[in-house]
C-alpha atoms as a PDB file:
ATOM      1  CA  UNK A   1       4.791  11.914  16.279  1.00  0.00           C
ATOM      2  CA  UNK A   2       5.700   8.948  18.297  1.00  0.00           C
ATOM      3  CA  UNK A   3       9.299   7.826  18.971  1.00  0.00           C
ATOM      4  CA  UNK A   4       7.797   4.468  18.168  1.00  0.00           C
ATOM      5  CA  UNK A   5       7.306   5.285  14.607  1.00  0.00           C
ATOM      6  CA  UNK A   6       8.666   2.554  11.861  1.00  0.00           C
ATOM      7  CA  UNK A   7      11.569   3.766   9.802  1.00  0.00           C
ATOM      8  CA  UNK A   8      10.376   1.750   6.941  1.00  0.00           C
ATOM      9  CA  UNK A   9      11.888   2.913   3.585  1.00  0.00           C
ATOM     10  CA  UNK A  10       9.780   3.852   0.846  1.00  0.00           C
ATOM     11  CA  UNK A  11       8.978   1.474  -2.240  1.00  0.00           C
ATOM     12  CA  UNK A  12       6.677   2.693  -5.007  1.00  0.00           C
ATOM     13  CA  UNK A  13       3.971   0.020  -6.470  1.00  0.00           C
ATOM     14  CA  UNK A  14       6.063   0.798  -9.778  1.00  0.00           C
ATOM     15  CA  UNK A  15       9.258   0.025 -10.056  1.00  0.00           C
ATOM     16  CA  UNK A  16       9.975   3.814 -11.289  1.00  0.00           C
ATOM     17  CA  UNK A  17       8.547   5.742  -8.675  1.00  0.00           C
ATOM     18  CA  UNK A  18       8.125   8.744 -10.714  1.00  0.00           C
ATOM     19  CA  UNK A  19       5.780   7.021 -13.227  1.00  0.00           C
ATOM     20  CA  UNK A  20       2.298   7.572 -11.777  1.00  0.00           C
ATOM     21  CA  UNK A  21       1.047  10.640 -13.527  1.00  0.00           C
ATOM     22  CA  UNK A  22       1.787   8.785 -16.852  1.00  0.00           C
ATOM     23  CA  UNK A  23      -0.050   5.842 -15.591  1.00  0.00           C
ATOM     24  CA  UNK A  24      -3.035   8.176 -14.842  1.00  0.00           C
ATOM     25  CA  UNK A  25      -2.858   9.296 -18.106  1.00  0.00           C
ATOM     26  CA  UNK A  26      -2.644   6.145 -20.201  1.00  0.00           C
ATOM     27  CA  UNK A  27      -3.438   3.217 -17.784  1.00  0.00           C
ATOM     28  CA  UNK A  28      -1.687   0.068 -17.182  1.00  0.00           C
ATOM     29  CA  UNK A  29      -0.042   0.167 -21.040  1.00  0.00           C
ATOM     30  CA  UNK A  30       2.022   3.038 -19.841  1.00  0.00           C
ATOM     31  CA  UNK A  31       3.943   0.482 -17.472  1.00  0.00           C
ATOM     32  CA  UNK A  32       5.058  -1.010 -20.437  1.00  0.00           C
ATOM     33  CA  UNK A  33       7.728   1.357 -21.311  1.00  0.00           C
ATOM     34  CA  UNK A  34       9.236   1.224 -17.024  1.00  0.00           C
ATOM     35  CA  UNK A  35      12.875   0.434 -17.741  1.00  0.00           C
ATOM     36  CA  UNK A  36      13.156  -0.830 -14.258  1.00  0.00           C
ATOM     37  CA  UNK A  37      10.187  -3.155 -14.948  1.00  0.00           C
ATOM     38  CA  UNK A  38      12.644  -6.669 -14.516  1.00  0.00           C
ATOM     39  CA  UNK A  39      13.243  -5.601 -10.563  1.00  0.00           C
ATOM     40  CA  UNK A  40       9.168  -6.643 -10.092  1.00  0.00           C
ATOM     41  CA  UNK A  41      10.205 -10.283 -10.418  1.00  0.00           C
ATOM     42  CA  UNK A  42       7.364 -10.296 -13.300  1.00  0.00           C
ATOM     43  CA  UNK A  43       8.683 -12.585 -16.355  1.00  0.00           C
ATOM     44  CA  UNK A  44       7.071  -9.618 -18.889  1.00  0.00           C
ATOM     45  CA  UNK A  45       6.247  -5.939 -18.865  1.00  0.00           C
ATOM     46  CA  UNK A  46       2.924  -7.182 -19.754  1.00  0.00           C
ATOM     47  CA  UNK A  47       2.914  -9.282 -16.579  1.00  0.00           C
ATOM     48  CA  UNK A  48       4.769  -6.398 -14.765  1.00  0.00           C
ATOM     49  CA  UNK A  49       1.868  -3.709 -15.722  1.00  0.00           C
ATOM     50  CA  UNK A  50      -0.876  -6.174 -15.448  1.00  0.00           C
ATOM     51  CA  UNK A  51       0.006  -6.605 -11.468  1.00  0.00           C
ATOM     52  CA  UNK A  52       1.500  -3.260 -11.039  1.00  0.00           C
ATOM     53  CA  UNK A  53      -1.956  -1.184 -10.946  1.00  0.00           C
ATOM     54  CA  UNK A  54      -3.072  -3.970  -8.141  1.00  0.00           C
ATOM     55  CA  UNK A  55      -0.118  -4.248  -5.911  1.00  0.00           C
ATOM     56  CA  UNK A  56      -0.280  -1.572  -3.291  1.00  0.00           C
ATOM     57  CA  UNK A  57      -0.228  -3.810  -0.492  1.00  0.00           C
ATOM     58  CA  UNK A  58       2.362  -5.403  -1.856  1.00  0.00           C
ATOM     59  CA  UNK A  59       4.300  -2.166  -2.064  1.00  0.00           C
ATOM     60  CA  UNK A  60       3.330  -1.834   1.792  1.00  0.00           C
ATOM     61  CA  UNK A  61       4.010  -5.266   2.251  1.00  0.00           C
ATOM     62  CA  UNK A  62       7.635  -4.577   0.840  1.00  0.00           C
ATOM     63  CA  UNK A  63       8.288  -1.337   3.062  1.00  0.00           C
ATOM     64  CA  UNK A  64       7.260  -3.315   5.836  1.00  0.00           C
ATOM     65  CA  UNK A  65      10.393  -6.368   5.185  1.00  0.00           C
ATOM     66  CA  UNK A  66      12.764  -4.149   4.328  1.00  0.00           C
ATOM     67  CA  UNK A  67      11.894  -2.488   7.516  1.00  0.00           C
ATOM     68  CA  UNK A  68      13.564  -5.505   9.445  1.00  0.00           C
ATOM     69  CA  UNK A  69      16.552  -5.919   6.723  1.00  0.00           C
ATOM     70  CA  UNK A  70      14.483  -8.043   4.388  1.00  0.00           C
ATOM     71  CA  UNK A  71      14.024  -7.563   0.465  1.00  0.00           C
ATOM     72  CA  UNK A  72      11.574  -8.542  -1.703  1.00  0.00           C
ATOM     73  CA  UNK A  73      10.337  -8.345  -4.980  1.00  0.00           C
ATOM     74  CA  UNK A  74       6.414  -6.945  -5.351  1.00  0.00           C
ATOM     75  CA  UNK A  75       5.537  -9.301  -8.320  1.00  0.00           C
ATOM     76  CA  UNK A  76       7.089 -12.665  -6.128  1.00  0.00           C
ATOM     77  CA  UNK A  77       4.972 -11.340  -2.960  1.00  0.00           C
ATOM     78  CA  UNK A  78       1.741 -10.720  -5.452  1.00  0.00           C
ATOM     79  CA  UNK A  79       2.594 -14.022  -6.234  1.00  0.00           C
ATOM     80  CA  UNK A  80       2.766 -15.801  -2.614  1.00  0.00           C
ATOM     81  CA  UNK A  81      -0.014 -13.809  -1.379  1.00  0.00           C
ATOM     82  CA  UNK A  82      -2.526 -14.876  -4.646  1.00  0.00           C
ATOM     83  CA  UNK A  83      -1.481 -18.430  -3.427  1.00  0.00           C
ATOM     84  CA  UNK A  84      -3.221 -17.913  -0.197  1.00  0.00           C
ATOM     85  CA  UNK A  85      -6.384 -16.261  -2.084  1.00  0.00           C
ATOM     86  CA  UNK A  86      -5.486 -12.736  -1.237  1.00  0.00           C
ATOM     87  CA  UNK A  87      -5.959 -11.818  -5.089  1.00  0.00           C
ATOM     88  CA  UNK A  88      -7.932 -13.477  -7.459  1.00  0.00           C
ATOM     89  CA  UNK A  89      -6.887 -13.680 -11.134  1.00  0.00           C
ATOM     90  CA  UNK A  90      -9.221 -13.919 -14.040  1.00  0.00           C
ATOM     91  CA  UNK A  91      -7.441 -14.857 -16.968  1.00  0.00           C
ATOM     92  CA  UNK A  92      -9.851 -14.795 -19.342  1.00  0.00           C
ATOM     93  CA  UNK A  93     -10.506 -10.875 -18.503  1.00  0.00           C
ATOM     94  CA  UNK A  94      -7.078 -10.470 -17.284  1.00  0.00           C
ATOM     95  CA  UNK A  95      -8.938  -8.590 -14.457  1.00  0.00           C
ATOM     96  CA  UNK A  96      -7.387  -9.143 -10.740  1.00  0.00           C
ATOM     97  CA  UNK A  97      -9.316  -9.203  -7.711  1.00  0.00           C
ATOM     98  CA  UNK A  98      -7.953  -7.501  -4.137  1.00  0.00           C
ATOM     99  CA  UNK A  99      -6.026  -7.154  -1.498  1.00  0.00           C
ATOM    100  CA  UNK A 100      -8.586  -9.381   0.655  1.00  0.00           C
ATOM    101  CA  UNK A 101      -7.331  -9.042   3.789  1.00  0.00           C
ATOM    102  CA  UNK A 102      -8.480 -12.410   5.622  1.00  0.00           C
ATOM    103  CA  UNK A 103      -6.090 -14.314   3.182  1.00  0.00           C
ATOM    104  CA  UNK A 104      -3.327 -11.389   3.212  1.00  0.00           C
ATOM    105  CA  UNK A 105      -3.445 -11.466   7.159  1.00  0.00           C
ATOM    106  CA  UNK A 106      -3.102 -16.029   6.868  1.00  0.00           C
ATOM    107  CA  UNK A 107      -0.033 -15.253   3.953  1.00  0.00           C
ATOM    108  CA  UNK A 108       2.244 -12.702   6.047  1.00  0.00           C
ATOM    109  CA  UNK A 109       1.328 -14.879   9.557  1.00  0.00           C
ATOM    110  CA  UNK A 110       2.626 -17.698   8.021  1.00  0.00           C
ATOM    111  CA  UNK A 111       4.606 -17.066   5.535  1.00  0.00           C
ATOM    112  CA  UNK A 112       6.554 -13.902   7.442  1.00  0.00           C
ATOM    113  CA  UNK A 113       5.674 -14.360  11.030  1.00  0.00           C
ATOM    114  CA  UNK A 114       4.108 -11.136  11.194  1.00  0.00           C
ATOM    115  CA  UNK A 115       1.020 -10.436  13.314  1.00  0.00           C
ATOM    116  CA  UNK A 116      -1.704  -9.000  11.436  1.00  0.00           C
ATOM    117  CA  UNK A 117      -5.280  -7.925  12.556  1.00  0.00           C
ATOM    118  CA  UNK A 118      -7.819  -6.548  10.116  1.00  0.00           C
ATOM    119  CA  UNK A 119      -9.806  -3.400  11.881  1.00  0.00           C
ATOM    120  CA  UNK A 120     -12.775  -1.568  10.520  1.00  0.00           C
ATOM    121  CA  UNK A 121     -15.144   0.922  11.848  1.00  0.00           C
ATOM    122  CA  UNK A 122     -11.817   2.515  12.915  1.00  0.00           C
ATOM    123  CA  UNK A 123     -12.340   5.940  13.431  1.00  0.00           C
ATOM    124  CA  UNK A 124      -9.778   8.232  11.729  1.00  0.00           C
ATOM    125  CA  UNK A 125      -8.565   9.690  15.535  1.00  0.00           C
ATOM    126  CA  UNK A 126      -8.106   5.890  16.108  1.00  0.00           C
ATOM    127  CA  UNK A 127      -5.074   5.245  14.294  1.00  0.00           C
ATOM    128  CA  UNK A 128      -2.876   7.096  16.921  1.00  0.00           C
ATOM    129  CA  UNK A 129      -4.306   4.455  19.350  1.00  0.00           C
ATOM    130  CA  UNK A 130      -3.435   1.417  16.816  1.00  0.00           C
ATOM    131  CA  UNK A 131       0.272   2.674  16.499  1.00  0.00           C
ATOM    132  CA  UNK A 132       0.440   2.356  19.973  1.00  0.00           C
ATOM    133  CA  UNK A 133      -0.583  -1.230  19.899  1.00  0.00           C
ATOM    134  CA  UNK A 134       0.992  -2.222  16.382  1.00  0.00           C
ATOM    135  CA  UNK A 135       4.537  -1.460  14.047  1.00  0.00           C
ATOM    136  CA  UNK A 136       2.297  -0.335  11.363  1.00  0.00           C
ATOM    137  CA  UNK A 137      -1.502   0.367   9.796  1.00  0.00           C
ATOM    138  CA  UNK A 138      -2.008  -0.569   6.315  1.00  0.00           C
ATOM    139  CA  UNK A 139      -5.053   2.216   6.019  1.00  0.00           C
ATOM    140  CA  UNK A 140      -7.631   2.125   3.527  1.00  0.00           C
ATOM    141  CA  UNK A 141      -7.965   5.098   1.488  1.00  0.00           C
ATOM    142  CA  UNK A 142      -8.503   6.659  -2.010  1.00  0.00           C
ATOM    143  CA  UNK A 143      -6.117   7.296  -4.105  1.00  0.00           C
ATOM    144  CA  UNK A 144      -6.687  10.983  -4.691  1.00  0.00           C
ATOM    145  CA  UNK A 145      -5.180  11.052  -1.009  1.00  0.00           C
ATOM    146  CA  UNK A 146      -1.974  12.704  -3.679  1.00  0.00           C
ATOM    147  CA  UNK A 147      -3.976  15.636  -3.750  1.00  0.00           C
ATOM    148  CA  UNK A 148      -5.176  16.468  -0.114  1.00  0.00           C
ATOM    149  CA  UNK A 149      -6.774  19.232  -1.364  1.00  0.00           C
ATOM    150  CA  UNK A 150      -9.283  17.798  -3.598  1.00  0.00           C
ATOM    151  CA  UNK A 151     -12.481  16.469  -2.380  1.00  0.00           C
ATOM    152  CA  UNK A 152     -12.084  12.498  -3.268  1.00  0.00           C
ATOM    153  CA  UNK A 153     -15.304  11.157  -5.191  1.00  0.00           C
ATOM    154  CA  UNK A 154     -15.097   8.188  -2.619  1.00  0.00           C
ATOM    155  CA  UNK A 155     -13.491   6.285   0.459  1.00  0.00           C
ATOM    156  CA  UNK A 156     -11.169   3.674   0.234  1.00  0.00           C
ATOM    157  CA  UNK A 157     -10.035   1.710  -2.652  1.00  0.00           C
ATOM    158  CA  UNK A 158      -6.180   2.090  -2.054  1.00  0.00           C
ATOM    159  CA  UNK A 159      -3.468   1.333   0.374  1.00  0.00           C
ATOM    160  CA  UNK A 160      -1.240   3.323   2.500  1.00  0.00           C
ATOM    161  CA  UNK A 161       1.434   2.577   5.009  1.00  0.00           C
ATOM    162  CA  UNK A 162       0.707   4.880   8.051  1.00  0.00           C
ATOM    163  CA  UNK A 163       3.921   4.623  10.172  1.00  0.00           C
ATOM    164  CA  UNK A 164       3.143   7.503  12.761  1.00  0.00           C
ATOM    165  CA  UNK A 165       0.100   9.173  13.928  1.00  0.00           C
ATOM    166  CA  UNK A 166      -1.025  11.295  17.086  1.00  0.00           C
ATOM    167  CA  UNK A 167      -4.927  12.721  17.217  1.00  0.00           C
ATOM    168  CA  UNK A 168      -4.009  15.499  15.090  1.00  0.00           C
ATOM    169  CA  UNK A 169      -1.660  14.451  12.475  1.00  0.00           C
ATOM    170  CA  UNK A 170      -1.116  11.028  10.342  1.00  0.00           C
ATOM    171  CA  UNK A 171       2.502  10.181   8.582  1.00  0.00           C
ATOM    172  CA  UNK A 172       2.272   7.607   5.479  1.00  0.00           C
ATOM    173  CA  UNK A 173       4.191   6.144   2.895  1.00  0.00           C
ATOM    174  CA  UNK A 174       2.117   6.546  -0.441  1.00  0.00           C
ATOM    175  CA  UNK A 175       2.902   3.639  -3.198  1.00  0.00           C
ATOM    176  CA  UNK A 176       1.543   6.167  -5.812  1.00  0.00           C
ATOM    177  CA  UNK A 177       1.948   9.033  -4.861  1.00  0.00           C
ATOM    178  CA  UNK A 178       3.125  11.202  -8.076  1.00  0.00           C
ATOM    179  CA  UNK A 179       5.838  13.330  -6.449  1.00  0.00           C
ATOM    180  CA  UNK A 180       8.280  13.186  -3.470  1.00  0.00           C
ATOM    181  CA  UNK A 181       5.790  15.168  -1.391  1.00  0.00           C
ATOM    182  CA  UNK A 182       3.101  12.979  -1.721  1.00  0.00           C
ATOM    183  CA  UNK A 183       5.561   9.435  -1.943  1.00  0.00           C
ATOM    184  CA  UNK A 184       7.419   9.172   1.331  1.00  0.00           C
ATOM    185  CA  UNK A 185       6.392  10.386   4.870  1.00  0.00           C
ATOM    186  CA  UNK A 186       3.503  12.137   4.342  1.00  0.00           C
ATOM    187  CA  UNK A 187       2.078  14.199   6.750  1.00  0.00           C
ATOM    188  CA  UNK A 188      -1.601  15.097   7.030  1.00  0.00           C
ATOM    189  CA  UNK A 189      -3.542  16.731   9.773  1.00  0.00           C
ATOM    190  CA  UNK A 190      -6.354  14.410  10.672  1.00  0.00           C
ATOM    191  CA  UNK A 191      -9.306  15.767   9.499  1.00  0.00           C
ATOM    192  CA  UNK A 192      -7.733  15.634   6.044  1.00  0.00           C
ATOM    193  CA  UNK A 193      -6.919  12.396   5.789  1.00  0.00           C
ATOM    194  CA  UNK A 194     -10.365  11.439   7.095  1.00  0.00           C
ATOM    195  CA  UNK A 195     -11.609  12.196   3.994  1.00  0.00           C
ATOM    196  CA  UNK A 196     -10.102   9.709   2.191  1.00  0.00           C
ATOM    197  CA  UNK A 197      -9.799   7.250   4.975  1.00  0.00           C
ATOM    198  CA  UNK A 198     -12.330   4.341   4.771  1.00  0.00           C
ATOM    199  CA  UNK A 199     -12.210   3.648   8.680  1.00  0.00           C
ATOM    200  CA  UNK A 200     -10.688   0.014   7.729  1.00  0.00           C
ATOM    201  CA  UNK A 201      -7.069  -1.463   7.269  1.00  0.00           C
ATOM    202  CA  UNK A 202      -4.358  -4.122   8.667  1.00  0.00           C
ATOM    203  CA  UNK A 203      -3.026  -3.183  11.696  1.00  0.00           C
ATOM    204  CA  UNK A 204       1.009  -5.193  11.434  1.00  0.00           C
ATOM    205  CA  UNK A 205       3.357  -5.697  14.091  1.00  0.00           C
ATOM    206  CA  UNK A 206       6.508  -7.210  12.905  1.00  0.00           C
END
C-alpha cells in the first residue's frame, strides 16, 4: 500500500457498529432499539433509523473530517447535504432518495472546502491511480462486498471509503460491514473487489 494512505478512523452508518446483521434481519425498525441512537444528531429513533439505512456517504463523509481533527454528527451532515439536493426526502412515503453526487460534490466544496470529483467508467485497477491523485475514493459498490466470497446479485448501490490501493490490492473502510473484519481497513485483492465495484465514485482530497 501507499505511504500516502489516509489514516481516517472508522465510523459505522449506525451509531452501534455491531448492529448490521440485525438490521439485515428486521430492516430499518431494528434501529429503533440502538442505545447510542442520540449521537446521530436525529431528534427520534424513528428519525435516526429512517436516515440510518441511507447514510453511507455520510458515514464516509464523517471518516473523512475526523480525518483532519473534525467531528461530526451523520444525521446533521444528512441534513446539510439534503439542503444542497444530495438526498431527496419523500414524506409522504417516508422513502429517501441518494447520495447524488453532483449536489454531494457542491455541499462538501462549499460547505468543507474539500475538492471533490465524481469519476465513472473507472476501471477497478484505476483506483491505485486515483489515490495517487486524491486523499480518498468514495467507491461505489454493493453491499454484499461483507462477504467477498459471495457472488453479489449486482454492482453498486453502496458506499465505501477506499483509503489505499495498488493494482493488486484495495484497503476500505466499510460503514456496514457486520464484523471487525469486514468494518475497518479492509483489504481485498483486486479482482475481488471488482465484483462489487460499479466503476464509479467521488474521488476527495481534503
Amino acid at each position: 500500500m501507499t505511504d500516502r494512505a489516509l489514516q481516517a478512523p472508522y465510523f459505522s452508518q449506525w451509531e452501534t457498529a455491531s448492529m448490521t446483521l440485525s438490521v439485515l434481519d428486521h430492516g430499518a425498525r431494528a434501529l429503533l432499539a440502538d442505545p447510542l441512537w442520540q449521537q446521530s444528531g436525529a431528534e427520534t429513533p424513528e428519525e435516526y433509523a429512517r436516515w440510518a439505512v441511507n447514510i453511507c456517504g455520510m458515514a464516509c463523509l464523517k471518516m473523512i473530517l475526523a480525518a483532519r481533527g473534525e467531528h461530526h454528527r451523520t444525521i446533521d451532515l444528512a441534513r446539510g447535504c439534503t439542503a444542497f439536493g444530495g438526498y431527496v426526502v419523500n414524506d409522504e412515503d417516508q422513502s429517501i432518495k441518494g447520495l447524488i453526487y453532483a449536489p454531494f460534490v457542491a455541499y462538501v466544496g462549499e460547505i468543507f472546502d474539500l475538492k471533490a470529483e465524481i469519476t465513472t467508467n473507472l476501471p477497478t485497477t484505476g483506483i491505485a491511480g486515483i489515490l495517487e491523485r486524491n486523499s480518498v475514493f468514495i467507491a461505489s459498490v454493493n453491499s454484499q462486498i461483507r462477504w467477498p466470497d459471495r457472488e453479489p446479485p449486482s454492482r453498486g448501490g453502496h458506499l465505501v471509503l477506499v483509503t489505499a490501493a495498488t493494482p493488486e490490492t484495495i484497503r476500505f473502510h466499510n460503514p456496514s460491514g457486520h464484523d471487525e473484519a469486514s468494518q475497518a481497513d479492509v483489504e481485498l485483492p483486486v479482482a475481488v473487489f471488482d465484483r462489487f465495484f460499479a466503476n464509479r465514485g467521488i474521488a476527495v482530497t481534503l
